[in-house]
PDB file of N, CA and C in Angstrom:
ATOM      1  N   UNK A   1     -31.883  20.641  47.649  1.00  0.00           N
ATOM      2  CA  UNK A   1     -31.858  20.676  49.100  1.00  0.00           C
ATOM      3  C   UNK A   1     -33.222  20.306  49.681  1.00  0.00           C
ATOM      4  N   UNK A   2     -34.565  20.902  49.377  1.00  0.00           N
ATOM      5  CA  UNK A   2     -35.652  20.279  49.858  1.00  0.00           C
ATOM      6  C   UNK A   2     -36.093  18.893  49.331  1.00  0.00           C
ATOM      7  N   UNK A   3     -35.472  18.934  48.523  1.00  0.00           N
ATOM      8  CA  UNK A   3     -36.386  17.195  48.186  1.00  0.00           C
ATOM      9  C   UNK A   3     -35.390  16.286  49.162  1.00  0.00           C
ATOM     10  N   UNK A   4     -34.138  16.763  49.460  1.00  0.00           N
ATOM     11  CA  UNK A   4     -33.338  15.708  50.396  1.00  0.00           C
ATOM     12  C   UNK A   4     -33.929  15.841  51.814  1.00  0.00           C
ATOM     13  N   UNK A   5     -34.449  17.336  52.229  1.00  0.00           N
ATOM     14  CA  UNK A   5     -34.893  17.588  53.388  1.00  0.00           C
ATOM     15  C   UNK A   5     -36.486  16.561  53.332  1.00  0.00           C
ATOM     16  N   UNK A   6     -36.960  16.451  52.335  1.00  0.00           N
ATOM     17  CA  UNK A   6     -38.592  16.178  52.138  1.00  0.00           C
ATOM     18  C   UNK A   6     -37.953  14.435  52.382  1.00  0.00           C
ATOM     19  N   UNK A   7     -37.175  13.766  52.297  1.00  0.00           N
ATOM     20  CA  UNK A   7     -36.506  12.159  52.072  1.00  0.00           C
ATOM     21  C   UNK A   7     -36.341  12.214  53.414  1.00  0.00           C
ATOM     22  N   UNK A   8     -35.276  12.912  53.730  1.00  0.00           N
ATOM     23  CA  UNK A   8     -35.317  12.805  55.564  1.00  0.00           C
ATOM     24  C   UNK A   8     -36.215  12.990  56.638  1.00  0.00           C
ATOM     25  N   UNK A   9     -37.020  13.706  56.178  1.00  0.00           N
ATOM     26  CA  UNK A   9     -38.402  13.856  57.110  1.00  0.00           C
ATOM     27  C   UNK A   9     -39.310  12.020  57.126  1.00  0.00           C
ATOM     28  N   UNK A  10     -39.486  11.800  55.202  1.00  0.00           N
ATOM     29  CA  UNK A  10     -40.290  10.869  55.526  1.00  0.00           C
ATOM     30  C   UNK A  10     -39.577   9.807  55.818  1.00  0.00           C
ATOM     31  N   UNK A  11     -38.165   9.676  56.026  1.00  0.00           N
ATOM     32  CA  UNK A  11     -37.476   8.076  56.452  1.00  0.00           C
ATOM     33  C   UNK A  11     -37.428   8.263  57.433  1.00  0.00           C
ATOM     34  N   UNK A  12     -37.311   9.394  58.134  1.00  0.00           N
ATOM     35  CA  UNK A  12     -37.341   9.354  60.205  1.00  0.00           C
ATOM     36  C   UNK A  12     -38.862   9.404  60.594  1.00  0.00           C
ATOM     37  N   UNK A  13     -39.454   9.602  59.706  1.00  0.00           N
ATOM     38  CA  UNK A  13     -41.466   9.295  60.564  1.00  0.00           C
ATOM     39  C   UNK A  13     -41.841   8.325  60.099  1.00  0.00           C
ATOM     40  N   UNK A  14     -41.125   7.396  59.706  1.00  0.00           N
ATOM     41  CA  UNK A  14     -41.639   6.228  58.768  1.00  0.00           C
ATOM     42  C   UNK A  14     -42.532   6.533  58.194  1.00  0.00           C
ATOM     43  N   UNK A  15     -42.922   7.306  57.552  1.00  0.00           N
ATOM     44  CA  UNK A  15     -44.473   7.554  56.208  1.00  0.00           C
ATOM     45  C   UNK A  15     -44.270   6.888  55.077  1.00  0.00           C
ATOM     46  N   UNK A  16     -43.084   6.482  54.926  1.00  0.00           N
ATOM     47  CA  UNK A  16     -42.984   5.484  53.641  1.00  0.00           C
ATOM     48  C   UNK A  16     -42.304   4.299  53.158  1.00  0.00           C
ATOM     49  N   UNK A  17     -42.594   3.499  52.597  1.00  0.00           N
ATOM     50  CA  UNK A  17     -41.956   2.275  52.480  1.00  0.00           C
ATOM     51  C   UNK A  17     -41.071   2.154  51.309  1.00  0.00           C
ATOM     52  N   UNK A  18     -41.148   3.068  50.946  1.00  0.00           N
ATOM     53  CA  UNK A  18     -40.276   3.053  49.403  1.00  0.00           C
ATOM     54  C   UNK A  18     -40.309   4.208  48.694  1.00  0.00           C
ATOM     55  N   UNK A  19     -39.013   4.719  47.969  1.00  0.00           N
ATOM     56  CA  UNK A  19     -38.815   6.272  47.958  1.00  0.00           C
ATOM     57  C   UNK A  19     -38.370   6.289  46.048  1.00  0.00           C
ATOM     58  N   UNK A  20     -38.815   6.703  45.562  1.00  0.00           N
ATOM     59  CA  UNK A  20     -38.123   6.561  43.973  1.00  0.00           C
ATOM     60  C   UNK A  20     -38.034   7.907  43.572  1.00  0.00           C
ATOM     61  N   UNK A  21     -36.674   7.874  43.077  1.00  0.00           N
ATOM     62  CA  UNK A  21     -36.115   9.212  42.789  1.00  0.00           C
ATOM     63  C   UNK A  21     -36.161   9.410  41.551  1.00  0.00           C
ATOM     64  N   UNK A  22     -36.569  10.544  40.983  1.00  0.00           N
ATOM     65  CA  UNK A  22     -36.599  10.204  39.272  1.00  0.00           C
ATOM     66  C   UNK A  22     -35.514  11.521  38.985  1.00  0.00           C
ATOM     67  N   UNK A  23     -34.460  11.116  39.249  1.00  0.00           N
ATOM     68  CA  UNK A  23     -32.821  12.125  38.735  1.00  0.00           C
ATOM     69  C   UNK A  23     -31.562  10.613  38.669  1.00  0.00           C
ATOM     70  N   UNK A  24     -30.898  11.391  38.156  1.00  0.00           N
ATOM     71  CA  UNK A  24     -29.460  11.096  38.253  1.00  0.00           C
ATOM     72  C   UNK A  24     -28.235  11.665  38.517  1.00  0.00           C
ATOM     73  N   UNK A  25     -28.860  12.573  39.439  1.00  0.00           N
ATOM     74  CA  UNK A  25     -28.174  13.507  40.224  1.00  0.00           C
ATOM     75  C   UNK A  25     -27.424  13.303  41.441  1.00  0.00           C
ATOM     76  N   UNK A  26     -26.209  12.773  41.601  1.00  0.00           N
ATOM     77  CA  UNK A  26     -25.629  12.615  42.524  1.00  0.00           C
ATOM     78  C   UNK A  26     -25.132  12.938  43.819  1.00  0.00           C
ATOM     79  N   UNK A  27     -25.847  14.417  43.810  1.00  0.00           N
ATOM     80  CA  UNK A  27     -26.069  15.620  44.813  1.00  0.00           C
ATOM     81  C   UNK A  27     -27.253  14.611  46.556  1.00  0.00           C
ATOM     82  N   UNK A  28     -27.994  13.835  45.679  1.00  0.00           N
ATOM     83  CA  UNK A  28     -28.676  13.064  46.363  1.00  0.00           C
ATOM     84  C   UNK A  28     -28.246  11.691  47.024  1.00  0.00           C
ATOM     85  N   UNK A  29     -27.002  11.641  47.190  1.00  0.00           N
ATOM     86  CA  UNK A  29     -26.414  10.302  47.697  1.00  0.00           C
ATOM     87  C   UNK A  29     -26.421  10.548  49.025  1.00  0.00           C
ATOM     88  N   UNK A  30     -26.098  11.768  50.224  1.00  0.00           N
ATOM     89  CA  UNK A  30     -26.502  11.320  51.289  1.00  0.00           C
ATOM     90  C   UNK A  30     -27.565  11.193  51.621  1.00  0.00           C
ATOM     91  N   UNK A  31     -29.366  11.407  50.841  1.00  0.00           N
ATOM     92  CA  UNK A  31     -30.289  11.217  51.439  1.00  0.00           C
ATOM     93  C   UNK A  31     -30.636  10.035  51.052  1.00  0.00           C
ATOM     94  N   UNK A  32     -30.404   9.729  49.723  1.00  0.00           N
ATOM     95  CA  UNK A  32     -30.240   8.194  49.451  1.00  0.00           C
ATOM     96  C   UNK A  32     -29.516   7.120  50.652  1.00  0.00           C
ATOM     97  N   UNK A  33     -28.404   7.321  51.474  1.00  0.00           N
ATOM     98  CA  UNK A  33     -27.874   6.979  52.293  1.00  0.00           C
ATOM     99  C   UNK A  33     -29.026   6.728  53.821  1.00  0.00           C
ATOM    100  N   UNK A  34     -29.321   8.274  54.093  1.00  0.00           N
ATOM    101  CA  UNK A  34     -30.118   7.938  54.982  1.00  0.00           C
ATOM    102  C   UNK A  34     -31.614   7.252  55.176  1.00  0.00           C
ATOM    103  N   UNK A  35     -32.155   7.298  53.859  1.00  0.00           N
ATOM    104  CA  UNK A  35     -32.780   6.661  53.694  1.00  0.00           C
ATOM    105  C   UNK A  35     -33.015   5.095  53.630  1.00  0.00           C
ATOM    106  N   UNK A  36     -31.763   4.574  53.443  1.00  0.00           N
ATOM    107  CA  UNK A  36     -31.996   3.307  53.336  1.00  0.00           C
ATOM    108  C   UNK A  36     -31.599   2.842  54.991  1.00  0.00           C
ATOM    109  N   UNK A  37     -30.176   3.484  55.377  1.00  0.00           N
ATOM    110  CA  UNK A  37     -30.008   2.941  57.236  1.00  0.00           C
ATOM    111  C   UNK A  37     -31.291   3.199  57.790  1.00  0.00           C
ATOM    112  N   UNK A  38     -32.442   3.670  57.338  1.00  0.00           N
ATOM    113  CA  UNK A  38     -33.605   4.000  58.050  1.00  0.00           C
ATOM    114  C   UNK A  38     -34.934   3.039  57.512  1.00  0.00           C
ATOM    115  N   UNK A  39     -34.433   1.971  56.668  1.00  0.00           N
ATOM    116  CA  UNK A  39     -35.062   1.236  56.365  1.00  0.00           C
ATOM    117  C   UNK A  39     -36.422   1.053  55.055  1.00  0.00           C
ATOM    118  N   UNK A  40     -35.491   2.077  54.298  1.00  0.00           N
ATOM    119  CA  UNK A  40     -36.651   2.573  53.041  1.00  0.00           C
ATOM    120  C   UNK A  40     -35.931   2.225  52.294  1.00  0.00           C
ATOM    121  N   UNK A  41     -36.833   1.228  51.348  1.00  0.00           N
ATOM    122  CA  UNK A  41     -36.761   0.831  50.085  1.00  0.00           C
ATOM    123  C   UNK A  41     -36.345   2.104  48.936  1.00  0.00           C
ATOM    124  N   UNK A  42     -35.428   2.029  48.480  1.00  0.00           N
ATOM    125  CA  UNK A  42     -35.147   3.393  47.634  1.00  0.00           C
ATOM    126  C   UNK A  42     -34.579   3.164  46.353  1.00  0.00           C
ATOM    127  N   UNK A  43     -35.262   3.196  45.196  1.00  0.00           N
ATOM    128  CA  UNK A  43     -35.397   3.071  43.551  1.00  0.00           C
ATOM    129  C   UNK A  43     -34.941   4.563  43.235  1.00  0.00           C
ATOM    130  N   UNK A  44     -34.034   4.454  42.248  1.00  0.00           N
ATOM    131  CA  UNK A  44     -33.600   5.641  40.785  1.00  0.00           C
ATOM    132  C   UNK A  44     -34.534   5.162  39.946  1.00  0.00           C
ATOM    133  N   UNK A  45     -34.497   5.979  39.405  1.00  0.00           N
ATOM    134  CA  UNK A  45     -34.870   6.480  37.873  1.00  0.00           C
ATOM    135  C   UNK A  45     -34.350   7.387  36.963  1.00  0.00           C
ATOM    136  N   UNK A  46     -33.563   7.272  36.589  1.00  0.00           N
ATOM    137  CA  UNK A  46     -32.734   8.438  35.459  1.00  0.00           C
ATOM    138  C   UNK A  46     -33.010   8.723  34.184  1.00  0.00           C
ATOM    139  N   UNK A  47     -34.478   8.267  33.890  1.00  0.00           N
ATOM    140  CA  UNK A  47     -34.749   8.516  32.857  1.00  0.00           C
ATOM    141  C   UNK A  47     -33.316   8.456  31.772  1.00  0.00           C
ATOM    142  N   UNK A  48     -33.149   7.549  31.559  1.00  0.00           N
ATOM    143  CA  UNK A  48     -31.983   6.724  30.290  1.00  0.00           C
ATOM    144  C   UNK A  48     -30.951   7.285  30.513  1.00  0.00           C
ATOM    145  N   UNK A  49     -30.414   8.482  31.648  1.00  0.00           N
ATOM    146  CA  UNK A  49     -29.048   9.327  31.626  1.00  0.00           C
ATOM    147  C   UNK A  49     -28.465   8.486  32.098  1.00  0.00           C
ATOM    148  N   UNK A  50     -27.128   8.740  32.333  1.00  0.00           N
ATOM    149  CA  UNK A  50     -26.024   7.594  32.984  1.00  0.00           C
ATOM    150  C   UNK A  50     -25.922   8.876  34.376  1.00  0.00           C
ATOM    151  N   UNK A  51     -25.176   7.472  35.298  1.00  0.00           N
ATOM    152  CA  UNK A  51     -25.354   7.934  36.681  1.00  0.00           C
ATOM    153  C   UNK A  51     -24.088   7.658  37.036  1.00  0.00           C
ATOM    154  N   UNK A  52     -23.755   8.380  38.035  1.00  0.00           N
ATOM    155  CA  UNK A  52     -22.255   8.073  38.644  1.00  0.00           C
ATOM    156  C   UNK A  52     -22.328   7.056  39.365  1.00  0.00           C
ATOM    157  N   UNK A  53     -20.970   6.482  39.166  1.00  0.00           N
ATOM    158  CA  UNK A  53     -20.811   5.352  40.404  1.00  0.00           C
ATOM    159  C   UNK A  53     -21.298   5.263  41.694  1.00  0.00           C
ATOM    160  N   UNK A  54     -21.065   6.320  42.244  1.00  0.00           N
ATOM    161  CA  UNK A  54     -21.396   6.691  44.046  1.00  0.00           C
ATOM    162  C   UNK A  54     -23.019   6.578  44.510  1.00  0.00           C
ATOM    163  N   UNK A  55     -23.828   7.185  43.137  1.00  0.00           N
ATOM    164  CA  UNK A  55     -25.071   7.307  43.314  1.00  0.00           C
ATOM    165  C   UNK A  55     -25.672   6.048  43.183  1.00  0.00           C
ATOM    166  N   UNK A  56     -25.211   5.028  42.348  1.00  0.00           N
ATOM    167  CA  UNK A  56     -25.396   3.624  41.903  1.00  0.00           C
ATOM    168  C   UNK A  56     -25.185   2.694  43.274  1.00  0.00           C
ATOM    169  N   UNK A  57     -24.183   2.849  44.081  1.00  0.00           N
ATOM    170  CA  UNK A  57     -23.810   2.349  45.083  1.00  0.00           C
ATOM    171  C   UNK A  57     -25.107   2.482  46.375  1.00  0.00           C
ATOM    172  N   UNK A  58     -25.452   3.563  46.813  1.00  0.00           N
ATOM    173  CA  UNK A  58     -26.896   3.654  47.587  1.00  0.00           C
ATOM    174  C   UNK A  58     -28.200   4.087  47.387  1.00  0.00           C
ATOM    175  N   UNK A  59     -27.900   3.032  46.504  1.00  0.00           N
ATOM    176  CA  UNK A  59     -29.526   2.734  46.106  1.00  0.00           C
ATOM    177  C   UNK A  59     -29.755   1.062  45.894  1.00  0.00           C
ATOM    178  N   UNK A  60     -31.141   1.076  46.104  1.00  0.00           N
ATOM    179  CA  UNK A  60     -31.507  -0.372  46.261  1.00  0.00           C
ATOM    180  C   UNK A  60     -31.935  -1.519  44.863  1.00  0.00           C
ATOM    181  N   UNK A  61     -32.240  -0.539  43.616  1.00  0.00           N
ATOM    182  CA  UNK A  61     -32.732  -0.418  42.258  1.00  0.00           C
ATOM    183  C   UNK A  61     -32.285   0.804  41.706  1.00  0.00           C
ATOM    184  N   UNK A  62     -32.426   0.389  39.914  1.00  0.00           N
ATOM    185  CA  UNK A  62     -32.439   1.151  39.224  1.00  0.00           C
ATOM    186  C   UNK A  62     -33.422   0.819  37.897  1.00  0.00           C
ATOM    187  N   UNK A  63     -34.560   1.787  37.926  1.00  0.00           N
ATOM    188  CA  UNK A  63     -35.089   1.005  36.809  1.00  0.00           C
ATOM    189  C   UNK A  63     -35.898   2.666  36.107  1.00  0.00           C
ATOM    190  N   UNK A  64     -36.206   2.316  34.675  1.00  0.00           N
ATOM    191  CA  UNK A  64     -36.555   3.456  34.037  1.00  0.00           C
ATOM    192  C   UNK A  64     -37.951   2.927  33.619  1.00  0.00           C
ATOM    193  N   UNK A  65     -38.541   3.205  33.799  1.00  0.00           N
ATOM    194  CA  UNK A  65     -40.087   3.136  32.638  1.00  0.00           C
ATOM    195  C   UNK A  65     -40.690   3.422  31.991  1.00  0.00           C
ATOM    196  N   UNK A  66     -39.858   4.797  31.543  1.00  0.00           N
ATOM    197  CA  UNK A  66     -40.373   5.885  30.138  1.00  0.00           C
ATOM    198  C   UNK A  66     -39.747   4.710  29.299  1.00  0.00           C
ATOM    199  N   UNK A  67     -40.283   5.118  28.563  1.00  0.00           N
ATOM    200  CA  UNK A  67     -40.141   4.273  26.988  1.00  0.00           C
ATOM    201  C   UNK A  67     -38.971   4.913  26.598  1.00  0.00           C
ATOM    202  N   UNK A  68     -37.875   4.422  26.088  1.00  0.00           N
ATOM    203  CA  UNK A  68     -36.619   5.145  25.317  1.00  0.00           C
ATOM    204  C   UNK A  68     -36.935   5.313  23.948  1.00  0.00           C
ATOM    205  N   UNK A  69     -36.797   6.624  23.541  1.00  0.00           N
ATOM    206  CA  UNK A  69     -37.300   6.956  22.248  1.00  0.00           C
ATOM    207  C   UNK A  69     -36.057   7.355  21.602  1.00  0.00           C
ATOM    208  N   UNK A  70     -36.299   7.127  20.084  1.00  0.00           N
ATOM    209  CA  UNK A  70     -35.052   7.590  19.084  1.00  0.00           C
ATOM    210  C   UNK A  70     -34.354   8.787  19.419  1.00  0.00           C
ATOM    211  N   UNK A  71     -35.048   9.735  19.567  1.00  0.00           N
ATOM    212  CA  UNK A  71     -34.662  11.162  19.940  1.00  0.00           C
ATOM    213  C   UNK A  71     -33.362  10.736  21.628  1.00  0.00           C
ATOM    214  N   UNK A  72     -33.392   9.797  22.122  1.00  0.00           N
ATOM    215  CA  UNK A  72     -32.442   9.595  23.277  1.00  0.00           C
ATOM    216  C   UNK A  72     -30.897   9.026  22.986  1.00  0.00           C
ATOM    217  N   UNK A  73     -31.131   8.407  21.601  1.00  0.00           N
ATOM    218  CA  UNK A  73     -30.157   7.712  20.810  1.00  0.00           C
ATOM    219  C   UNK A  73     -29.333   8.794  20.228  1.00  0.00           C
ATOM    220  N   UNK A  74     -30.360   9.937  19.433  1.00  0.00           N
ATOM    221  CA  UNK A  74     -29.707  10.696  18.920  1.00  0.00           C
ATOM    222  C   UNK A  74     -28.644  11.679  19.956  1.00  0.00           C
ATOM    223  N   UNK A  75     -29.426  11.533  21.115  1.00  0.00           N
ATOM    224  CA  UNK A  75     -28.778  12.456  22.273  1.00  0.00           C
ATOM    225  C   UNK A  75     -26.872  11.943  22.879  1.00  0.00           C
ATOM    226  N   UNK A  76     -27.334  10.070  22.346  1.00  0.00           N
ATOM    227  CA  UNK A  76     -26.168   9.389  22.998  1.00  0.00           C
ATOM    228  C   UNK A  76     -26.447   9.657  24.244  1.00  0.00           C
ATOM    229  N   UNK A  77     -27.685   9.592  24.837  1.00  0.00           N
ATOM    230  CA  UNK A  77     -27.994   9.429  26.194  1.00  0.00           C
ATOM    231  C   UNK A  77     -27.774   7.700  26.469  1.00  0.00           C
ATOM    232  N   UNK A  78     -27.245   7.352  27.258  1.00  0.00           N
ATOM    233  CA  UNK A  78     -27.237   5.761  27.335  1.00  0.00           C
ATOM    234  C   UNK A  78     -27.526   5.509  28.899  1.00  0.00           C
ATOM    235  N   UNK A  79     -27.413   4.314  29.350  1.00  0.00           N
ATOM    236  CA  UNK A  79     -27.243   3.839  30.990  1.00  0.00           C
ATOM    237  C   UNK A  79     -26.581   2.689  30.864  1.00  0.00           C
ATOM    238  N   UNK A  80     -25.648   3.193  32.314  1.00  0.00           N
ATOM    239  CA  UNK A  80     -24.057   2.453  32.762  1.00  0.00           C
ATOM    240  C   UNK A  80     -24.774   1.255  32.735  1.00  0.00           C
TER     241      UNK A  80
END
């Protein structure tokens, strides 16, 4: 709830130009939403988990930059 409240604050004061979420938590699709009708660039990061459809849909990117390590394979952690 606060990190969606902390997204809506900074997409209605414009303080930021670009918002990257590092979940794959789908709980975050309406601030993902408002964030972008408000003109913010807005990147996932799911660190290698798979993400639901809905959450995939409002967002602008998806990109990971941890290194995927064996231990993620063993998990059968993958991305859609």
């Amino acid at each position: 709830m606060r990190i969606g409240l902390d997204i809506a604050a900074m997409a209605f004061k414009k303080q930021v130009d670009q918002i990257v979420l590092v979940s794959g938590d789908s709980d975050f699709v309406p601030a993902a939403k408002l964030a972008r009708r408000e003109g913010i660039d807005f990147i996932l990061d799911p660190l290698w988990a798979s993400i639901r459809s809905d959450l995939i849909e409002h967002v602008d990117g998806i990109r990971t930059v941890w290194p995927r390590t064996s231990s993620d394979d063993r998990r059968n952690v993958s991305r859609p």
